[in-house]
C-alpha atoms as a PDB file:
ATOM      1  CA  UNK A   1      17.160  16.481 -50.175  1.00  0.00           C
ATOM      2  CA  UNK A   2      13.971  18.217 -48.780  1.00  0.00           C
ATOM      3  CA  UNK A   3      12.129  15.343 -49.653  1.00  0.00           C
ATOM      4  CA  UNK A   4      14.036  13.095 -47.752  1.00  0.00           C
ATOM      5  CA  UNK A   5      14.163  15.247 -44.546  1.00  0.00           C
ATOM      6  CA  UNK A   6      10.055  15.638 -44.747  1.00  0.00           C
ATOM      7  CA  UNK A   7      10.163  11.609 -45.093  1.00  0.00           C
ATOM      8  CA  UNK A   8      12.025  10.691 -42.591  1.00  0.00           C
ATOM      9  CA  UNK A   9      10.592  13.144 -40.413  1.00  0.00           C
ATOM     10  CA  UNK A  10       7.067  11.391 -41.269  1.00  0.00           C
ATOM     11  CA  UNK A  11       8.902   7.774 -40.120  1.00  0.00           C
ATOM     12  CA  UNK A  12      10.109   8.469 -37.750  1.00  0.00           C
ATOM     13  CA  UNK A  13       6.575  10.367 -36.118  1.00  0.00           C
ATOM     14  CA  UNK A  14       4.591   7.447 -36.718  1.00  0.00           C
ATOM     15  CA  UNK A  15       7.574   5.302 -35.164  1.00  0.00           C
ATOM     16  CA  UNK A  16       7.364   7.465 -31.994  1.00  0.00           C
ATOM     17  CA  UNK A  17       3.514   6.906 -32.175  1.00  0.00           C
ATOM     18  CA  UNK A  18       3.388   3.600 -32.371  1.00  0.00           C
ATOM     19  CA  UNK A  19       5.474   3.027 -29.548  1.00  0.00           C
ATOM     20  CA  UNK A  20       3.652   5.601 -27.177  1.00  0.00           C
ATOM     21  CA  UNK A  21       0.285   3.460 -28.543  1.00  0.00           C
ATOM     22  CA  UNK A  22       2.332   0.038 -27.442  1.00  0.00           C
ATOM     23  CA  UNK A  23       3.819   1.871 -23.724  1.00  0.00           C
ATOM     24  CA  UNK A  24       0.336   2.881 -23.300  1.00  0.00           C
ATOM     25  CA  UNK A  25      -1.293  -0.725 -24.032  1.00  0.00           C
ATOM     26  CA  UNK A  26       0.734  -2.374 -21.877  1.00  0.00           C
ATOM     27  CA  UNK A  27      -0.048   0.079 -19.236  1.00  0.00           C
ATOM     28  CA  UNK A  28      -3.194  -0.840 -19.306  1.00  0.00           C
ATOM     29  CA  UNK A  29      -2.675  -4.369 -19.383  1.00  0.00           C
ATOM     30  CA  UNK A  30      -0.640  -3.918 -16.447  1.00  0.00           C
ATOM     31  CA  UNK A  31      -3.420  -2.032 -14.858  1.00  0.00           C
ATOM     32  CA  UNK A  32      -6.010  -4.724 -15.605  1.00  0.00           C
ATOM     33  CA  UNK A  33      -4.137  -7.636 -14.609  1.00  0.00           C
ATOM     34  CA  UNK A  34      -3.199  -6.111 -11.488  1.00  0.00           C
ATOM     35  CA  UNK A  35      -7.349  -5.520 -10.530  1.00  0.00           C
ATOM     36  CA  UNK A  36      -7.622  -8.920 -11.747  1.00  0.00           C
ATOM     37  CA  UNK A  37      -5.111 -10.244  -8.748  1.00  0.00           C
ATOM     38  CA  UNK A  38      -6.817  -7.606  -6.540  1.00  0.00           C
ATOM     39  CA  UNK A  39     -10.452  -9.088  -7.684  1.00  0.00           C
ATOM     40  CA  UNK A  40      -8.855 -12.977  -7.647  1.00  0.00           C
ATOM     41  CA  UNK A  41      -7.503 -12.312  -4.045  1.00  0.00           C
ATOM     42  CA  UNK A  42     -10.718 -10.644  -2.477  1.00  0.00           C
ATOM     43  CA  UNK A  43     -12.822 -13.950  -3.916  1.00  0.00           C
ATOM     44  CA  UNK A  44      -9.919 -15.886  -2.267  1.00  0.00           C
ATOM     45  CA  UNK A  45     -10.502 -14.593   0.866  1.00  0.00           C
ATOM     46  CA  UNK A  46     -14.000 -14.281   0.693  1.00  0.00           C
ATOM     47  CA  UNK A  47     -14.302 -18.024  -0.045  1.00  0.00           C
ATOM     48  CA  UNK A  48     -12.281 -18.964   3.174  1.00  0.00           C
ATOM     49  CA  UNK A  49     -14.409 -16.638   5.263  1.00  0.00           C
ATOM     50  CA  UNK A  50     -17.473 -18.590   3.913  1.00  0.00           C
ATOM     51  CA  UNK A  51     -16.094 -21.887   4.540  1.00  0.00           C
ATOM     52  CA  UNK A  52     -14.759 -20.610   8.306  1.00  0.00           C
ATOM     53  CA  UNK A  53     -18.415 -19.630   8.835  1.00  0.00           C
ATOM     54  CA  UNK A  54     -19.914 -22.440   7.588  1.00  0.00           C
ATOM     55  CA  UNK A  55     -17.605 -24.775   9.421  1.00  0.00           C
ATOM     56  CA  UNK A  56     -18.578 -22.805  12.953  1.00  0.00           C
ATOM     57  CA  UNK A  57     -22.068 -23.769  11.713  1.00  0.00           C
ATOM     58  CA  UNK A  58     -21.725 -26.968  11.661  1.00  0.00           C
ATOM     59  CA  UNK A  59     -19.265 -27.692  14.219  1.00  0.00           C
ATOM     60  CA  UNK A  60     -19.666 -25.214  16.615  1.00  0.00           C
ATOM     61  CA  UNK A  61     -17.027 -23.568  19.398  1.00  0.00           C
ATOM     62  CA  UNK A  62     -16.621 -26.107  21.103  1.00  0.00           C
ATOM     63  CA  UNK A  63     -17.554 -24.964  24.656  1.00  0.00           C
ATOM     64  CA  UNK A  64     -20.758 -26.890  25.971  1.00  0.00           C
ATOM     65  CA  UNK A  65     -23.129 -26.351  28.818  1.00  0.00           C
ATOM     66  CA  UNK A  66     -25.389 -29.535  29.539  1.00  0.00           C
ATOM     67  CA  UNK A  67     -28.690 -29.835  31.908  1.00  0.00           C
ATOM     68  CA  UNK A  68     -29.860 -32.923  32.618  1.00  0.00           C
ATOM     69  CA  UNK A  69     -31.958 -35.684  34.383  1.00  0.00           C
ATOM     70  CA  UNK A  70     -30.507 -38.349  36.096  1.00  0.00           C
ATOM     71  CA  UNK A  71     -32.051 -42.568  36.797  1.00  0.00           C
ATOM     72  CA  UNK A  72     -29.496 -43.107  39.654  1.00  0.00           C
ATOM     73  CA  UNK A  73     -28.513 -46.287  41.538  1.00  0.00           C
ATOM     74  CA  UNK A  74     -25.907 -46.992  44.408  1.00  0.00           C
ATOM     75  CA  UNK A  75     -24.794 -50.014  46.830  1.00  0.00           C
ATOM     76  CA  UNK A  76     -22.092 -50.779  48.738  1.00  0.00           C
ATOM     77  CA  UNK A  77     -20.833 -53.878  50.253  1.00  0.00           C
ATOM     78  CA  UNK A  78     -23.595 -56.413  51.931  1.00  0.00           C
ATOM     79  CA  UNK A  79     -26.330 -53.599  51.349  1.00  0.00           C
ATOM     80  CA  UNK A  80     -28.997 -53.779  48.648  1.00  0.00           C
ATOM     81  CA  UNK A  81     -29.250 -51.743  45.558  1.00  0.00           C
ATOM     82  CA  UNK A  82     -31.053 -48.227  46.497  1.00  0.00           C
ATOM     83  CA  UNK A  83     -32.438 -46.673  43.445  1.00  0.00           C
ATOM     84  CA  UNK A  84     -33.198 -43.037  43.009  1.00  0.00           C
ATOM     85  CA  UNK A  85     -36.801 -41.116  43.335  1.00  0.00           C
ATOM     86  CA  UNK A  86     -34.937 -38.330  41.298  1.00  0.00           C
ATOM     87  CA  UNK A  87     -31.546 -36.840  40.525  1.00  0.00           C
ATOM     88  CA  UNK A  88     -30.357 -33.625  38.292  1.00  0.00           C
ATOM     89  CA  UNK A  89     -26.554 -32.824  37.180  1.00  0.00           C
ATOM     90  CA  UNK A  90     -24.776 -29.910  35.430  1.00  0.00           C
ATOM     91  CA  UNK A  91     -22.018 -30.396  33.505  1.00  0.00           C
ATOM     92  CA  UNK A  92     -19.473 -27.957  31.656  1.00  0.00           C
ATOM     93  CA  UNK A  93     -16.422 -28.060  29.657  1.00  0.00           C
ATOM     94  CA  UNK A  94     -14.882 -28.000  26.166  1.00  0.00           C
ATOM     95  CA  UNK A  95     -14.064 -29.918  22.831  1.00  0.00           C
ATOM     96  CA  UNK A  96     -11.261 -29.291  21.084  1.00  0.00           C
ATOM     97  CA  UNK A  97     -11.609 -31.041  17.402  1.00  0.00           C
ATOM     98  CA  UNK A  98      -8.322 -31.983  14.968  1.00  0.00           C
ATOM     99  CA  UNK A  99      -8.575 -31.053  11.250  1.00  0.00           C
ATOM    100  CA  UNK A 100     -11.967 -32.018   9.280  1.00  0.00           C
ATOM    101  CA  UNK A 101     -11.302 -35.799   7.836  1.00  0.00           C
ATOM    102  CA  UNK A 102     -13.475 -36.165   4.552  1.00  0.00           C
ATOM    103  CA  UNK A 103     -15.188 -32.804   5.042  1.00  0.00           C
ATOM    104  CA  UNK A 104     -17.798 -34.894   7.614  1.00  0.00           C
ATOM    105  CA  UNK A 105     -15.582 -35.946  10.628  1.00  0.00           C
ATOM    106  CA  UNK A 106     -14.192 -34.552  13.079  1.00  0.00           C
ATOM    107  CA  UNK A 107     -11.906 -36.372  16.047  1.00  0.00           C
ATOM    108  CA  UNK A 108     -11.662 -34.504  19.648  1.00  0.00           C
ATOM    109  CA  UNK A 109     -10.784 -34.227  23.342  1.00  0.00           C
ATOM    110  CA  UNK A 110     -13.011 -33.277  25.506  1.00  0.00           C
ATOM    111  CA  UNK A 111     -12.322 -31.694  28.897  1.00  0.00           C
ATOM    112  CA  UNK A 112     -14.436 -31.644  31.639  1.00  0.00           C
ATOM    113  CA  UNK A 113     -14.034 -28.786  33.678  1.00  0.00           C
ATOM    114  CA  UNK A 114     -16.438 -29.694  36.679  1.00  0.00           C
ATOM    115  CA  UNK A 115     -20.089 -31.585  36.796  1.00  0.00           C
ATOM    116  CA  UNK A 116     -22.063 -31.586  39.244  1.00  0.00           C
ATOM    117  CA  UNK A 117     -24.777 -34.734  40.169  1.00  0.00           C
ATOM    118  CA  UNK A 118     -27.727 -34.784  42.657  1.00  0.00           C
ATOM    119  CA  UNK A 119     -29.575 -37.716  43.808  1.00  0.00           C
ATOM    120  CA  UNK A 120     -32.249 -38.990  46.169  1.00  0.00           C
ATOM    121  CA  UNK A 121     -32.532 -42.453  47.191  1.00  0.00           C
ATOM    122  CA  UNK A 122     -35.553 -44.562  47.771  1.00  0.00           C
ATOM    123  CA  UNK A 123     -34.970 -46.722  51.322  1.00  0.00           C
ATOM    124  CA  UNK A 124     -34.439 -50.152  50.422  1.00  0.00           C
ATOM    125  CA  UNK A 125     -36.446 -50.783  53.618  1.00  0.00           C
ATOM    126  CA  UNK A 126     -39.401 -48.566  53.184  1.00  0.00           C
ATOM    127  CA  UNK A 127     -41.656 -51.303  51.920  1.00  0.00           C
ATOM    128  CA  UNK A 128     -40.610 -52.994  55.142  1.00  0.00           C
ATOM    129  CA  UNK A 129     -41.539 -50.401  57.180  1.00  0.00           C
ATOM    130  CA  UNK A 130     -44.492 -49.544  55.871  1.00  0.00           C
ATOM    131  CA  UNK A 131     -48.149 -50.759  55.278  1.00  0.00           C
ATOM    132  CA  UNK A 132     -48.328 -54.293  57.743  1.00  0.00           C
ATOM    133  CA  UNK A 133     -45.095 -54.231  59.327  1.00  0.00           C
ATOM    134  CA  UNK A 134     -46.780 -50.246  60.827  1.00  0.00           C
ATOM    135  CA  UNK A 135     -50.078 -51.797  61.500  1.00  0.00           C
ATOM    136  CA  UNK A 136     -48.498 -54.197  63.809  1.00  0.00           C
ATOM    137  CA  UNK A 137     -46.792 -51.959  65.897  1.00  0.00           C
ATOM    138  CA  UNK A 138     -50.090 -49.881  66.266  1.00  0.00           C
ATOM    139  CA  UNK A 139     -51.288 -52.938  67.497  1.00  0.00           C
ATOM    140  CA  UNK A 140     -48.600 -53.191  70.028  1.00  0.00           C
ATOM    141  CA  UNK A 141     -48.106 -49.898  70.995  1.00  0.00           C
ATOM    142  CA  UNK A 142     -52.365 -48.902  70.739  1.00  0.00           C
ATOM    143  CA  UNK A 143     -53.510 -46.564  67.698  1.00  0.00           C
ATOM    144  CA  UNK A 144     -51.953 -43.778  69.088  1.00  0.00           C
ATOM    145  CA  UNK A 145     -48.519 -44.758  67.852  1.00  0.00           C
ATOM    146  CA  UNK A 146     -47.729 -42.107  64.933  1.00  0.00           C
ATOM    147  CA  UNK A 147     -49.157 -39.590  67.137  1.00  0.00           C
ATOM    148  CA  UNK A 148     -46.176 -39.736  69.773  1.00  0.00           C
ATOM    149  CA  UNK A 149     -44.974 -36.106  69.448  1.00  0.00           C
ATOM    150  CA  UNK A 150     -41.064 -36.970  69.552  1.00  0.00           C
ATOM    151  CA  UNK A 151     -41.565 -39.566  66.835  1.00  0.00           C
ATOM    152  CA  UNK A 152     -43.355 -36.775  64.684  1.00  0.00           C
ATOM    153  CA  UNK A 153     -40.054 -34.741  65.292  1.00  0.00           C
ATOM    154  CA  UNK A 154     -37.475 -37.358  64.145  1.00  0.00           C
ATOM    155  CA  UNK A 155     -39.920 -37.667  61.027  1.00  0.00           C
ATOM    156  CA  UNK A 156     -39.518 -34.180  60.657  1.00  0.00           C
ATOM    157  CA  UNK A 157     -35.870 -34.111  60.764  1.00  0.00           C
ATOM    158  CA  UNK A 158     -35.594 -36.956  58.566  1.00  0.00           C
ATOM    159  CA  UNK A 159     -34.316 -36.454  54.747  1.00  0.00           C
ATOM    160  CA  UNK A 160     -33.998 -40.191  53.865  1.00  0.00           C
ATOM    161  CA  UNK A 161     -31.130 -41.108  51.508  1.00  0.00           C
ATOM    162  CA  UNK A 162     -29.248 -38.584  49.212  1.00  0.00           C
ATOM    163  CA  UNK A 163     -25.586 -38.067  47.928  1.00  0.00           C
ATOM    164  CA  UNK A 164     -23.794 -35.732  45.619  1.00  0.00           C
ATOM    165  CA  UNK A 165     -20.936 -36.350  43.504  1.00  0.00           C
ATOM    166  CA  UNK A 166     -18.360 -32.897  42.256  1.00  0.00           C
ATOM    167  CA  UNK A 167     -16.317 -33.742  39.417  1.00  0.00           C
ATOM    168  CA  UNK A 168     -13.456 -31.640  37.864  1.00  0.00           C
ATOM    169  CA  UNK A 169     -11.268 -32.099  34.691  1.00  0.00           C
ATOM    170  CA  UNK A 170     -12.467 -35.213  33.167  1.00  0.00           C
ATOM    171  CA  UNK A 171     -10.755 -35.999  29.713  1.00  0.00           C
ATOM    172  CA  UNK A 172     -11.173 -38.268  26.839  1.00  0.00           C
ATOM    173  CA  UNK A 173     -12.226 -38.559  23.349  1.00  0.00           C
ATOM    174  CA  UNK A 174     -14.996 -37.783  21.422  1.00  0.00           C
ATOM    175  CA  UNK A 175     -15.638 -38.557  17.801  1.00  0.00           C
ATOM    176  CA  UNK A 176     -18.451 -36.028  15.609  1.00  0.00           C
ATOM    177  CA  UNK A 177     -19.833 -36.927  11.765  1.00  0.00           C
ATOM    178  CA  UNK A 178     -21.135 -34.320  10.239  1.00  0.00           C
ATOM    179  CA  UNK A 179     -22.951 -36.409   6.918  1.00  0.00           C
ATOM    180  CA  UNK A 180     -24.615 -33.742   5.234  1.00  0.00           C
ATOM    181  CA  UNK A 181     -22.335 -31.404   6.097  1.00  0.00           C
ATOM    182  CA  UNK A 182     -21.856 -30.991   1.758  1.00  0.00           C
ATOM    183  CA  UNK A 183     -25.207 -29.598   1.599  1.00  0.00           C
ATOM    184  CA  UNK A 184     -25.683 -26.028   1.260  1.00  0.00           C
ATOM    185  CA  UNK A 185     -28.696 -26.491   3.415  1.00  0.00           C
ATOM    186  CA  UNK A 186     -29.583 -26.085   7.052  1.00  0.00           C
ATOM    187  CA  UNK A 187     -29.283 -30.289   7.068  1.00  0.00           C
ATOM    188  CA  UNK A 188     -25.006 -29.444   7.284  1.00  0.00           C
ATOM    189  CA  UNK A 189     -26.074 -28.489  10.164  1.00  0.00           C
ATOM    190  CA  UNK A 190     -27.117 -31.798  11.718  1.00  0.00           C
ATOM    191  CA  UNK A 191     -24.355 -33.385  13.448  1.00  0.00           C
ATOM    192  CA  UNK A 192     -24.072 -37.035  15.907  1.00  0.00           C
ATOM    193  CA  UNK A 193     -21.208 -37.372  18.469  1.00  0.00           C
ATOM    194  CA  UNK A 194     -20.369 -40.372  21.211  1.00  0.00           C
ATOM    195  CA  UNK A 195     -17.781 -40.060  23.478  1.00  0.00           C
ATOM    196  CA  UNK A 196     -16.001 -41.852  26.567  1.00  0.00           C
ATOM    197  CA  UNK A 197     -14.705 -39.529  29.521  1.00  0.00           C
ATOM    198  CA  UNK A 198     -12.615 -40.524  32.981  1.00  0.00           C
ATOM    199  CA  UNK A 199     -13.173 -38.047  35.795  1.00  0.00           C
ATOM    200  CA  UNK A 200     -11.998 -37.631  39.280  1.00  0.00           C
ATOM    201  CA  UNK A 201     -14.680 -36.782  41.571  1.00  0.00           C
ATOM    202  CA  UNK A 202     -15.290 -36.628  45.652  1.00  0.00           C
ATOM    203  CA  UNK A 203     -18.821 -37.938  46.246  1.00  0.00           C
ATOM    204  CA  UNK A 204     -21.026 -37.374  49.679  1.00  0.00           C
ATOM    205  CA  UNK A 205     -23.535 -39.876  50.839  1.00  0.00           C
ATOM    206  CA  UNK A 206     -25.858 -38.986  53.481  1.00  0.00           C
ATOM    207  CA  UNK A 207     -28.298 -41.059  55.176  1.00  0.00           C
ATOM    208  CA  UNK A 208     -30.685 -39.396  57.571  1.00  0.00           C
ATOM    209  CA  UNK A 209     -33.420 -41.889  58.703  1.00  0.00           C
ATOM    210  CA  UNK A 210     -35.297 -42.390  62.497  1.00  0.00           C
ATOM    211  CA  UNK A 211     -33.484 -39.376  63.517  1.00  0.00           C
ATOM    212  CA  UNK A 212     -29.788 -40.027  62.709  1.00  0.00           C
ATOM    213  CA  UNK A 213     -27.603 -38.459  60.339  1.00  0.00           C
ATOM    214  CA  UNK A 214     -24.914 -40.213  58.767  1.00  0.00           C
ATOM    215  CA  UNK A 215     -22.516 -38.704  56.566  1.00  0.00           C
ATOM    216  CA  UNK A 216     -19.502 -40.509  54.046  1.00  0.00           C
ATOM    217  CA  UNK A 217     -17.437 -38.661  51.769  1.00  0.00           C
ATOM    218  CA  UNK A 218     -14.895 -40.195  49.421  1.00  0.00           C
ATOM    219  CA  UNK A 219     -12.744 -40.173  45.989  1.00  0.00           C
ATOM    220  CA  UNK A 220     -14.264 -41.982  43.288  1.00  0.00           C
ATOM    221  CA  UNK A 221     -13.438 -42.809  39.835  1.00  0.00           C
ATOM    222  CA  UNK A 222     -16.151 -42.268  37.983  1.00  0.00           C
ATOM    223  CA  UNK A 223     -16.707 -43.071  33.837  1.00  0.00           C
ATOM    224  CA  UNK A 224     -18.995 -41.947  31.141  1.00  0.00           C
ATOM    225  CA  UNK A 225     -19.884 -43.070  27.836  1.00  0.00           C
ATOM    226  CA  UNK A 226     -22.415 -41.541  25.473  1.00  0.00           C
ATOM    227  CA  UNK A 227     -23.422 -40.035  22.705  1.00  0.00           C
ATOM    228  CA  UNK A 228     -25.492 -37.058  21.320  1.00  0.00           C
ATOM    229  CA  UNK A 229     -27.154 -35.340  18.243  1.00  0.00           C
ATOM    230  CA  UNK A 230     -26.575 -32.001  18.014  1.00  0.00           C
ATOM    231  CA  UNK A 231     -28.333 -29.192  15.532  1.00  0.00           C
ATOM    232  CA  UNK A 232     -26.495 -25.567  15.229  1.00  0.00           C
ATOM    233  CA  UNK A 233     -26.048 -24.854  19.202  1.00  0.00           C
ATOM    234  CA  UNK A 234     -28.611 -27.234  20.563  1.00  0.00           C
ATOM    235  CA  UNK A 235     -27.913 -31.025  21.309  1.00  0.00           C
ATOM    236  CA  UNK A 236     -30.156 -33.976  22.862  1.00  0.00           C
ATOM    237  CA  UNK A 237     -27.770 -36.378  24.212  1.00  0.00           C
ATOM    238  CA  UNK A 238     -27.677 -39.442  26.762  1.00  0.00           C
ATOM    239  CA  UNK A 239     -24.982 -41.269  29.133  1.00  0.00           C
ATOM    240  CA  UNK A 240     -24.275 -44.126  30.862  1.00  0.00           C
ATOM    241  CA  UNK A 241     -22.239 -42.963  34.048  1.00  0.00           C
ATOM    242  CA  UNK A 242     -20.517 -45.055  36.250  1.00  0.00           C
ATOM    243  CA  UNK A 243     -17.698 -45.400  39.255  1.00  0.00           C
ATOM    244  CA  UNK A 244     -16.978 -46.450  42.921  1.00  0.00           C
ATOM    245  CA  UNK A 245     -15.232 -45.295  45.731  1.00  0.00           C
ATOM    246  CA  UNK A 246     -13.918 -46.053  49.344  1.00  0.00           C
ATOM    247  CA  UNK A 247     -16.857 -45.323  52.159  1.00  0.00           C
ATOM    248  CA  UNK A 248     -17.077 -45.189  55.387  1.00  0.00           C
ATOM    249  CA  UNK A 249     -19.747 -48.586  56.792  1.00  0.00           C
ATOM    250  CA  UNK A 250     -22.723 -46.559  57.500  1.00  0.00           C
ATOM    251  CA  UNK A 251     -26.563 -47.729  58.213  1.00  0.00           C
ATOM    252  CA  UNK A 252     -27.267 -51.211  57.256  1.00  0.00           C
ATOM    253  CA  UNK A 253     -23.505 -52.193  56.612  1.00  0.00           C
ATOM    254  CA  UNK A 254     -22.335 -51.657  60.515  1.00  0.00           C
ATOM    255  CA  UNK A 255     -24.535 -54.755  61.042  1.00  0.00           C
ATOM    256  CA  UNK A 256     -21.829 -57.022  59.484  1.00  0.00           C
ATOM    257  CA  UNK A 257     -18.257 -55.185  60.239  1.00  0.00           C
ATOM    258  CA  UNK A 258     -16.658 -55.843  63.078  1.00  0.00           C
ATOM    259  CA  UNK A 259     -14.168 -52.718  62.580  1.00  0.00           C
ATOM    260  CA  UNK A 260     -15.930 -49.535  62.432  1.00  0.00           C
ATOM    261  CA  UNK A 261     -12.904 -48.367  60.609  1.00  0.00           C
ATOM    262  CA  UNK A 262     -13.315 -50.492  58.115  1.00  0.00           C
ATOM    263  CA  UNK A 263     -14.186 -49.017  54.190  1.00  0.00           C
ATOM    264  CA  UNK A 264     -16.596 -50.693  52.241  1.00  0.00           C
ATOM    265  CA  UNK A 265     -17.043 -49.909  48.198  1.00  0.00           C
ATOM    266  CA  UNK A 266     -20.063 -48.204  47.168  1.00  0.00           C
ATOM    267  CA  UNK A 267     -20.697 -48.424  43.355  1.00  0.00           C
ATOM    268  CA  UNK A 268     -22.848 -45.670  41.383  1.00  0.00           C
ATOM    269  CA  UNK A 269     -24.793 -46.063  38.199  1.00  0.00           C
ATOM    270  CA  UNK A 270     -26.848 -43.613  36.401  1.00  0.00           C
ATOM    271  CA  UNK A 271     -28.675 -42.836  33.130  1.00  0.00           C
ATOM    272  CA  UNK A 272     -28.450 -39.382  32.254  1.00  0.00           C
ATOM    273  CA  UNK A 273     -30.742 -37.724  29.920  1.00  0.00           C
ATOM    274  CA  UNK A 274     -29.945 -34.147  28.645  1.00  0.00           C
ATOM    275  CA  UNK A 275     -29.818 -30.802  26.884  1.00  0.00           C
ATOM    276  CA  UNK A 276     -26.648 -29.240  25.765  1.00  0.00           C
ATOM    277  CA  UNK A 277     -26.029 -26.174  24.542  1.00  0.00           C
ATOM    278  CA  UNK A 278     -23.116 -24.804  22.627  1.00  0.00           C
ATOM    279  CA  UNK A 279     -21.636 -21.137  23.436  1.00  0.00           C
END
């Protein structure tokens, strides 16, 4: 009978130890599958931080700042073509982009929030008035013709031909390809964008020639199209701008209205050349 006692005694110790050795395995499973989640989640996140970053990279914020040159042109009705001895024009506003469409493009709005343009005109009639047609009228008038003080004042006040058009909230598409944006390079980097924007604008010409100032402001619709390529924050880009407006006859085009009143249509054009810069 003591036998039996000291045997089952013996069973049922080992029984007891082999299920504290199973409770304590599967503790420790437990444990290690539970850093495992902990380790698989971290990487998770991780990997969508890198890809967030990377995207920004590549893409950018959206928000752009562009500087720029401008090859203007205007004319309005019965008046030739003047064409511009310079012009400058700052421009700022936003893209926002849709979801990434085969990891390289990306489809957009852009909004215009104002731009500014500057231009000076070159007189359509300075050729006329200058060289022969001058050296006749010293003939008529004796050599001492430029030297007439009040003509040397009106040349002082003159500032020729100028105008300057204020846009604000322009819209319209733009479309961005990304093609190396797979790399894990600085070539993702390299991106190419065109675009096509509408934007209201009022637009002042001024003509100020022989001592007269003439000033006409209108509305204008005005339209660009262009296209850009762009590397991290910095993009080279150029534009075709265009648009027309509702003016007030002044200068040349009195000559052939019979009501002051009247408005004629004066068209711009310009070729804009520029930096951009992403913020």
């Amino acid at each position: 009978m003591k036998h039996i006692i000291i045997s089952a005694a013996l069973l049922f110790a080992t029984a007891l130890g082999a299920t504290a050795q199973t409770t304590a395995e599967t503790q420790q499973q437990r444990e290690s599958r539970e850093q495992q989640e902990a380790i698989d989640i971290l990487l998770k996140e991780n990997k969508k931080l890198k890809q967030k970053e990377q995207e920004r990279k590549i893409w950018g914020k959206g928000r752009f700042l562009k500087l720029g040159y401008s090859l203007a042109q205007t004319g309005a009705d019965m008046q030739p073509v003047e064409k511009s001895k310079y012009g400058f024009f700052l421009s700022k506003g936003t893209t926002y982009r849709f979801p990434t469409i085969a990891g390289m493009i990306k489809i957009g709005i852009d909004a215009v929030w104002f731009d500014a343009t500057f231009a000076k005109y070159k007189s359509p009639y300075e050729d006329l008035m200058s060289g022969a047609w001058t050296s006749e009228l010293e003939e008529i008038n004796g050599s001492d013709y430029n030297d007439d003080d009040d003509d040397d004042l009106l040349e002082k006040l003159n500032v020729g031909r100028m105008s300057v058009t204020l846009g604000a909230f322009g819209v319209g598409p733009n479309i961005s390809v990304a093609p190396f944006a797979f790399l894990n390079n600085g070539l993702s980097c390299l991106r190419a964008s065109v675009y096509f924007h509408y934007q209201p604008a009022m637009s002042l010409y001024l003509k100020s020639e022989n001592g007269d100032i003439e000033l006409a402001p209108a509305f204008c619709n005005m339209f660009d199209f262009g296209g850009m390529l762009t590397y991290r924050a910095i993009s080279l880009g150029v534009e075709g701008r265009w648009g027309k407006g509702k003016f007030k006859p002044i200068g040349f085009n009195t000559l052939f209205i019979d009501d002051s009143e009247e408005k004629v249509t004066r068209k711009f054009a310009n070729t804009r050349l520029y930096i951009s810069f992403a913020f």
